[in-house]
Structure formats: C-alpha cells, structure tokens
C-alpha atoms as a PDB file:
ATOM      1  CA  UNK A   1      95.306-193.007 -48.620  1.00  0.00           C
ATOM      2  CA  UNK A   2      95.907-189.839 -50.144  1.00  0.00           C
ATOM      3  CA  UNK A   3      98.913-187.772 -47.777  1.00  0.00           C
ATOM      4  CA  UNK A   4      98.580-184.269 -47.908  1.00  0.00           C
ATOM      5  CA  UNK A   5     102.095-182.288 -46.990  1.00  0.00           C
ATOM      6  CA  UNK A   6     102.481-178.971 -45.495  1.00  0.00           C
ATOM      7  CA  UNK A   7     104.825-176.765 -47.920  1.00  0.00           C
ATOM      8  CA  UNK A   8     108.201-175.096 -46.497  1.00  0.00           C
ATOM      9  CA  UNK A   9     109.038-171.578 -46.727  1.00  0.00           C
ATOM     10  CA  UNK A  10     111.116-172.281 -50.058  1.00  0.00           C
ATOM     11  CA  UNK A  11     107.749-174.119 -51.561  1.00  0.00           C
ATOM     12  CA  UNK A  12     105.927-171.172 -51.497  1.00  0.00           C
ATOM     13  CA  UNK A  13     105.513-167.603 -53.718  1.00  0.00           C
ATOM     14  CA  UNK A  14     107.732-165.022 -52.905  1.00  0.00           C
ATOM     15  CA  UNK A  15     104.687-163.334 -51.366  1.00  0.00           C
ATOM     16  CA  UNK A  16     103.565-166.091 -49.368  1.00  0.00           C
ATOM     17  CA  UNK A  17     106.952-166.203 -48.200  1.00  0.00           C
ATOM     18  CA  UNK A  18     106.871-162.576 -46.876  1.00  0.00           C
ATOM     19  CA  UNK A  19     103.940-163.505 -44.972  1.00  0.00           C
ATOM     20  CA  UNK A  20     105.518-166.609 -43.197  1.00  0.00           C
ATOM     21  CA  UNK A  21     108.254-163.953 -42.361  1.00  0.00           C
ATOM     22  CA  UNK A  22     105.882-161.763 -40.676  1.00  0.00           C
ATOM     23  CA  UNK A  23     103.736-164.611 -39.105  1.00  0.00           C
ATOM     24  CA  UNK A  24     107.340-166.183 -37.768  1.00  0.00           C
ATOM     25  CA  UNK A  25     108.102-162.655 -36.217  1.00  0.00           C
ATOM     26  CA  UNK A  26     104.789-161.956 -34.432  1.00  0.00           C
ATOM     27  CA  UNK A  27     103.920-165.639 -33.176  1.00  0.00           C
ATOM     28  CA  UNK A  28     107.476-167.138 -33.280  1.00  0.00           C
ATOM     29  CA  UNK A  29     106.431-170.264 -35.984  1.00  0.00           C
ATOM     30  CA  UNK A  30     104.326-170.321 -38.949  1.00  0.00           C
ATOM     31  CA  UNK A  31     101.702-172.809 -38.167  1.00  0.00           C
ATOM     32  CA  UNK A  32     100.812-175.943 -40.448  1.00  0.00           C
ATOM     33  CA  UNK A  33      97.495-174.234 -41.321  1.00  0.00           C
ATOM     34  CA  UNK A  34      98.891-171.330 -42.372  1.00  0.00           C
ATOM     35  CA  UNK A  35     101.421-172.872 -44.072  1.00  0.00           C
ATOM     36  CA  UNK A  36      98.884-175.188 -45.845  1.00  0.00           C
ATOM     37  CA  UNK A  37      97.084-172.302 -47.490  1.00  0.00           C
ATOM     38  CA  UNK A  38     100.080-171.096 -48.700  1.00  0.00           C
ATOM     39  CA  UNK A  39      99.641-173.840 -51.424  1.00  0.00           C
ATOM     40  CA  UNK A  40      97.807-171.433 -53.026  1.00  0.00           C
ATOM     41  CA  UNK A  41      98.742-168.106 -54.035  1.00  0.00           C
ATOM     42  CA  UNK A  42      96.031-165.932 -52.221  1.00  0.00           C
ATOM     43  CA  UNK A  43      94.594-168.137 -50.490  1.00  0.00           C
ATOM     44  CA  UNK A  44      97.001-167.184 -46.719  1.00  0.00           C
ATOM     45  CA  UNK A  45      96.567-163.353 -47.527  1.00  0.00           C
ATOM     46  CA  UNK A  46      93.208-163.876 -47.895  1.00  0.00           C
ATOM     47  CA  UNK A  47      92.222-165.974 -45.023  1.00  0.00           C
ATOM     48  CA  UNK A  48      94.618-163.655 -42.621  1.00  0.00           C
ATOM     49  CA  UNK A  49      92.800-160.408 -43.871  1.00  0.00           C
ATOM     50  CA  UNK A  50      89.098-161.911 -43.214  1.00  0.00           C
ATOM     51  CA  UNK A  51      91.304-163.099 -39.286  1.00  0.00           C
ATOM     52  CA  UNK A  52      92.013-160.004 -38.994  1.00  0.00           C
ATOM     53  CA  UNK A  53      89.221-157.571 -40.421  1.00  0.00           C
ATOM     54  CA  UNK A  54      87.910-155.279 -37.610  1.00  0.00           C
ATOM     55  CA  UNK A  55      84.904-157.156 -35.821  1.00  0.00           C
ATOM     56  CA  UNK A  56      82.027-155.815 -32.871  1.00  0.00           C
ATOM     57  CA  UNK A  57      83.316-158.521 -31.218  1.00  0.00           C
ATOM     58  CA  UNK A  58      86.366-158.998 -28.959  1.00  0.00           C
ATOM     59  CA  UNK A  59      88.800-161.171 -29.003  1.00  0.00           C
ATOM     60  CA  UNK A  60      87.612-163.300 -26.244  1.00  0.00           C
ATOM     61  CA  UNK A  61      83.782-163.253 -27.815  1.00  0.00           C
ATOM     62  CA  UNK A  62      85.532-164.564 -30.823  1.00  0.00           C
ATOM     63  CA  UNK A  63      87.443-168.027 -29.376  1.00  0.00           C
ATOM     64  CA  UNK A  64      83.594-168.440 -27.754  1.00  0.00           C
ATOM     65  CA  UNK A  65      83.307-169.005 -31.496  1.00  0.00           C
ATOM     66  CA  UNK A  66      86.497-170.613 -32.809  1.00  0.00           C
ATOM     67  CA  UNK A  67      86.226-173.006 -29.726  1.00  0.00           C
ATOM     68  CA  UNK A  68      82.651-174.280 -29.717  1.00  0.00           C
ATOM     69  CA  UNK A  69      82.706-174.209 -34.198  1.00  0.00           C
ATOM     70  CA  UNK A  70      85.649-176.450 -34.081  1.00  0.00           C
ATOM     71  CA  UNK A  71      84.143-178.651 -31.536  1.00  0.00           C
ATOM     72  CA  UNK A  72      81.384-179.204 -33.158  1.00  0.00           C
ATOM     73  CA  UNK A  73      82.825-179.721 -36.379  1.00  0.00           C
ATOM     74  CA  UNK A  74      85.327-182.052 -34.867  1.00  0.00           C
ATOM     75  CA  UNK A  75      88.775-180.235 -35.949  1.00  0.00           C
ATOM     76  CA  UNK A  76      91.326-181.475 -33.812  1.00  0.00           C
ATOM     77  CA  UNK A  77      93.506-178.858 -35.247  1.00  0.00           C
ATOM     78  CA  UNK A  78      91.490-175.790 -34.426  1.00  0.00           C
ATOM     79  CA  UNK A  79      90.465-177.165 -30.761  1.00  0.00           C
ATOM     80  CA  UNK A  80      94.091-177.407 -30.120  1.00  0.00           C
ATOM     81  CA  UNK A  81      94.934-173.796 -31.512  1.00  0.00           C
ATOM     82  CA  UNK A  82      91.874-172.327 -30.197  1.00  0.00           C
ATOM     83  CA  UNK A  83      92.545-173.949 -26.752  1.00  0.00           C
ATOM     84  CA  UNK A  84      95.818-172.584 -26.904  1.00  0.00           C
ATOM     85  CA  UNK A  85      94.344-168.613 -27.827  1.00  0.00           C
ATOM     86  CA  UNK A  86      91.625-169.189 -25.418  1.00  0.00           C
ATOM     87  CA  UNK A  87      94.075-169.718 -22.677  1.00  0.00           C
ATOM     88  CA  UNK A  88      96.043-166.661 -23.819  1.00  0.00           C
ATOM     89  CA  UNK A  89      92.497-164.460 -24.037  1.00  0.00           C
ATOM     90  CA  UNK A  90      91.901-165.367 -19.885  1.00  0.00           C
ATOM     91  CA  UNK A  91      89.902-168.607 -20.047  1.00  0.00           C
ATOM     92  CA  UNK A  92      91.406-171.592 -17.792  1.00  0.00           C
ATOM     93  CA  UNK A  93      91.002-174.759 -19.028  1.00  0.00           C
ATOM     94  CA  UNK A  94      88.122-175.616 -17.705  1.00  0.00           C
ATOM     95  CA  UNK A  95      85.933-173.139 -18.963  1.00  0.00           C
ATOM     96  CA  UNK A  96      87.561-173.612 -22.191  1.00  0.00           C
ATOM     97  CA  UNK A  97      86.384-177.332 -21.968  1.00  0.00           C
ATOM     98  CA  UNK A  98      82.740-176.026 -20.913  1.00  0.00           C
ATOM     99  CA  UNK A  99      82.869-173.793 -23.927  1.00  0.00           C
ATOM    100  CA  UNK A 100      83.267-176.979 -26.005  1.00  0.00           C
ATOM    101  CA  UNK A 101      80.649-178.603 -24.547  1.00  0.00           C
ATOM    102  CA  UNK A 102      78.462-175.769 -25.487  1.00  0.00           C
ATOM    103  CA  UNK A 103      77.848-173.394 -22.596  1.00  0.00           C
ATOM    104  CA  UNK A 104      79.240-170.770 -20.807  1.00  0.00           C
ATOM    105  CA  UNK A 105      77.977-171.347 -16.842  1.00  0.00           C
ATOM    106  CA  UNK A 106      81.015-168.542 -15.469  1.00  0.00           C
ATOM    107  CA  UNK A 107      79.600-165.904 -17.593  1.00  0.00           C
ATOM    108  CA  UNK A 108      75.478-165.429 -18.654  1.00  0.00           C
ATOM    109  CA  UNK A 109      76.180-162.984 -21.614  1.00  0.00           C
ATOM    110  CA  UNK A 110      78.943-165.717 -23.126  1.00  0.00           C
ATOM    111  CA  UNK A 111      76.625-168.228 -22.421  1.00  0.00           C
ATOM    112  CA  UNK A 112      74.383-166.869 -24.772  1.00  0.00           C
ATOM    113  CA  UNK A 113      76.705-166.205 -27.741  1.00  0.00           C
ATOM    114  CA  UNK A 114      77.859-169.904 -26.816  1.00  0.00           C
ATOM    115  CA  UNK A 115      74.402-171.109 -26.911  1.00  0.00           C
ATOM    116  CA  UNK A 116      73.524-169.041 -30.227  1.00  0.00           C
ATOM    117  CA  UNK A 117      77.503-170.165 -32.183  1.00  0.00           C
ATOM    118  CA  UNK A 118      76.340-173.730 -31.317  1.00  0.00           C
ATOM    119  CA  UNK A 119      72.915-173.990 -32.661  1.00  0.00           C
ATOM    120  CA  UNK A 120      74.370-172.241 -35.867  1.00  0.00           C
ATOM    121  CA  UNK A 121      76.553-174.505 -36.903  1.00  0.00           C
ATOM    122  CA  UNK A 122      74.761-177.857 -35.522  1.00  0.00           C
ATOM    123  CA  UNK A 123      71.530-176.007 -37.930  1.00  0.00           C
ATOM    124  CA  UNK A 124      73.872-175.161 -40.927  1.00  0.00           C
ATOM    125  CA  UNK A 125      72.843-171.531 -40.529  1.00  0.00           C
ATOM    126  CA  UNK A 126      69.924-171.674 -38.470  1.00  0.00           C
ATOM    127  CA  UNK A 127      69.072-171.329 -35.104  1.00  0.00           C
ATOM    128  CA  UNK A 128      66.512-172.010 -32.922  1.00  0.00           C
ATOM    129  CA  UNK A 129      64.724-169.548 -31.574  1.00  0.00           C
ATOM    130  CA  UNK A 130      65.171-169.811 -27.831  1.00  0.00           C
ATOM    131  CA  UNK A 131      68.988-169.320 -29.067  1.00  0.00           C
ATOM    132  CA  UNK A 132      68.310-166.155 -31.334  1.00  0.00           C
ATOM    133  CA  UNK A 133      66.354-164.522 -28.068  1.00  0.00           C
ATOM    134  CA  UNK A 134      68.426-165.427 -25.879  1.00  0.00           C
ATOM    135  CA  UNK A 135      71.591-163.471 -28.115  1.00  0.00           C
ATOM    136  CA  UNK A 136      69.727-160.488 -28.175  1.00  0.00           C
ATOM    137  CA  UNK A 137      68.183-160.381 -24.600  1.00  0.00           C
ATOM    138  CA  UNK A 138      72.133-160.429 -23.572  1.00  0.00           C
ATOM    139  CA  UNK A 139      72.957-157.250 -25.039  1.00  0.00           C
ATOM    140  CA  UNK A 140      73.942-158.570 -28.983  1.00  0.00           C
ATOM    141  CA  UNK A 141      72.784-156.660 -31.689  1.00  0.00           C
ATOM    142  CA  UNK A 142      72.306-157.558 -35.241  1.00  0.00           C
ATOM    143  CA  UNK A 143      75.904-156.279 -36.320  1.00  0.00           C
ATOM    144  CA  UNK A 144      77.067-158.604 -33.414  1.00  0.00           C
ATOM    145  CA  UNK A 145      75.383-161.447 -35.320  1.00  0.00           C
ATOM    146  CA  UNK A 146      76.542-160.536 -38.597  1.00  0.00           C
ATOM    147  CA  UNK A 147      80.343-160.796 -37.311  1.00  0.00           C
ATOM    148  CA  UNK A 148      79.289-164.071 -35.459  1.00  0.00           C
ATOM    149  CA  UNK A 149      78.444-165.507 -38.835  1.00  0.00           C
ATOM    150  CA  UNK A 150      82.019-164.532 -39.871  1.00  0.00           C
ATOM    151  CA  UNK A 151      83.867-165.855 -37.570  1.00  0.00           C
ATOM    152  CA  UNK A 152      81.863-169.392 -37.831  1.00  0.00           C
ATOM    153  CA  UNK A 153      82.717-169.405 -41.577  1.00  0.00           C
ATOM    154  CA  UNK A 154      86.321-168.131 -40.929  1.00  0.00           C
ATOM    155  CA  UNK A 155      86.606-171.463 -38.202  1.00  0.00           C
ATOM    156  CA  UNK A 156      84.769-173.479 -40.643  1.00  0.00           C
ATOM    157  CA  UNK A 157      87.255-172.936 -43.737  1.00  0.00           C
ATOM    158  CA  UNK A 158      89.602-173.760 -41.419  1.00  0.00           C
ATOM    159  CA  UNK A 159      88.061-176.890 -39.995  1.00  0.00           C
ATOM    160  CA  UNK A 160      87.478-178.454 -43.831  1.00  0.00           C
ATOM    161  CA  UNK A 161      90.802-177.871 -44.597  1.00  0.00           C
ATOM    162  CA  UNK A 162      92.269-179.728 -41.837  1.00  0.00           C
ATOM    163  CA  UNK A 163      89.771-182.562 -42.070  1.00  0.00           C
ATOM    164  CA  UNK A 164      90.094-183.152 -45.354  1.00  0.00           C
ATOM    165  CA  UNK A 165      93.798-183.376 -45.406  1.00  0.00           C
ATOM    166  CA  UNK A 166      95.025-184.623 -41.705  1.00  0.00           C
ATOM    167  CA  UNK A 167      98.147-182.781 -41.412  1.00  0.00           C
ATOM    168  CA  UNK A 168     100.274-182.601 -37.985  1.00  0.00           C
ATOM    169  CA  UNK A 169      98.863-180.433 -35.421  1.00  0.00           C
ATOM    170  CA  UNK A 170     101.188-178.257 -34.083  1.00  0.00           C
ATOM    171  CA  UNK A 171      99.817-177.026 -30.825  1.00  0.00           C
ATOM    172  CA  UNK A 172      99.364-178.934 -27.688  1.00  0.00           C
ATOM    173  CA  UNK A 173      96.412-181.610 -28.444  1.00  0.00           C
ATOM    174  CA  UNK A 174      93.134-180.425 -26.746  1.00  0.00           C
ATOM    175  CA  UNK A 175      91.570-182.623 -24.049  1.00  0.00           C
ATOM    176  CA  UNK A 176      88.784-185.320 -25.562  1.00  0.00           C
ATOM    177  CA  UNK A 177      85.486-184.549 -24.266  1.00  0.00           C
END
C-alpha cells in the first residue's frame, strides 16, 4: 500500500513556509491538507488564492457547497473540516447533517442551492432541470452559478487529494450518515 506523508514546516520551500506561518497565526494549526499541497511549490498559494478569491456568495452559501460536494464525493477529510466551518458559519449539527443528505428543510432558498450543488456533482457538471429552476426561482443568478461551479471544483481538488492519499484527518470526524 502506497503511504502518503504530510510534510513539516522544515520540508517545505521557504515560501510555503511563510504561508504555514500565516495559516498557523490566523487558524492556530496548519492543517494536513494544507500542508499536503505544500509538496508542491505553488500548489498551497494557489489553492488558498482560488479559497479566497471574492465570490457572490457568502460564506455560509459556500459550506452549502463544501458540505454536500464532500458528501457526495465521500471525503472524510472535507466533511470533517467543513462540519467544523459550518458550525462556525451558524449551522447546528443537525442541519449540517441534513445538508449532507442533500437538502436544506430550515431554509427554502438554501434548499435550492443544496438541491442544485448536489445534482452537479452526482451529474459531473450537469443538472437536472427541476434543480437549475429551482436555483433561479430562489433568487440565484447566473454569476451565482458561475461561483457555485467554483467552489464545487475548489471542494473537489480537495476531495481527490485526500482520497487518493488517506492522510490523518485533523478535525473532529463527521457523523456517518
């Protein structure tokens, strides 16, 4: 079995390291994904920068996304750490579990990005079409569903990566559904 390690501070380019100084400042710990992409030169500046680009969508709207992409892509990882930003955007835990499951009961305009994230990524970048109208009748617009598309491949990088190389999660596990 090939084992896949996460690299320490001193294993990475003086750049890198810079960044796991900031990320250590701001959240307290660099996490194992971030730390993994540092294997790479660009790859952590990268990924951050497309995290971070300026989005229609808020913050919450966006771990609708994170939460029901890495659910459906089975990412243990990125349910944990999603689970864990969820809770800190104002979801309790059990609408963070509905969210999972693929709906939004607590809120009809969530519901519908939900409903729309889901049938993306189950249709590899289709939708069905109840989904599509159902976006749009809740207020989305077309920029809205240009950023969605983002943020599923932003969760989505991140999902592969931790799939394919099964390093420790290191954020409370997420509840199986």
């Amino acid at each position: 079995m090939t084992k896949f390690t996460v690299p320490t501070r001193e294993e990475v380019t003086e750049n890198n390291q810079a960044i796991f100084d900031n990320l250590k400042k701001g959240l307290g710990f660099v996490p194992n994904l971030y730390a993994y992409y540092a294997k790479n030169e660009t790859a952590l500046g990268d990924y951050l920068a497309l995290q971070n680009r300026k989005s229609t969508l808020k913050a919450k709207e966006r771990e609708v996304i994170n939460l029901v992409t890495s659910q459906i892509n089975g990412c243990g990882y990125c349910q944990a750490a999603h689970t864990a930003l969820g809770k800190m955007n104002g979801f309790t835990s059990e609408q963070i579990i509905e969210l999972r499951k693929g709906s939004a009961p607590f809120d009809n305009q969530l519901d519908a990005l939900v409903r729309f994230a889901a049938s993306v990524v189950e249709n590899k970048g289709s939708a069905s079409e109840e989904a599509k109208q159902a976006f749009f009748a809740a207020g989305y617009t077309e920029a809205n569903m240009i950023d969605v598309i983002i943020v599923i491949g932003d969760k989505t990088i991140s999902n592969y990566i931790h799939k394919l190389t099964g390093f420790e999660i290191d954020f409370p596990l997420a509840q199986q559904l």
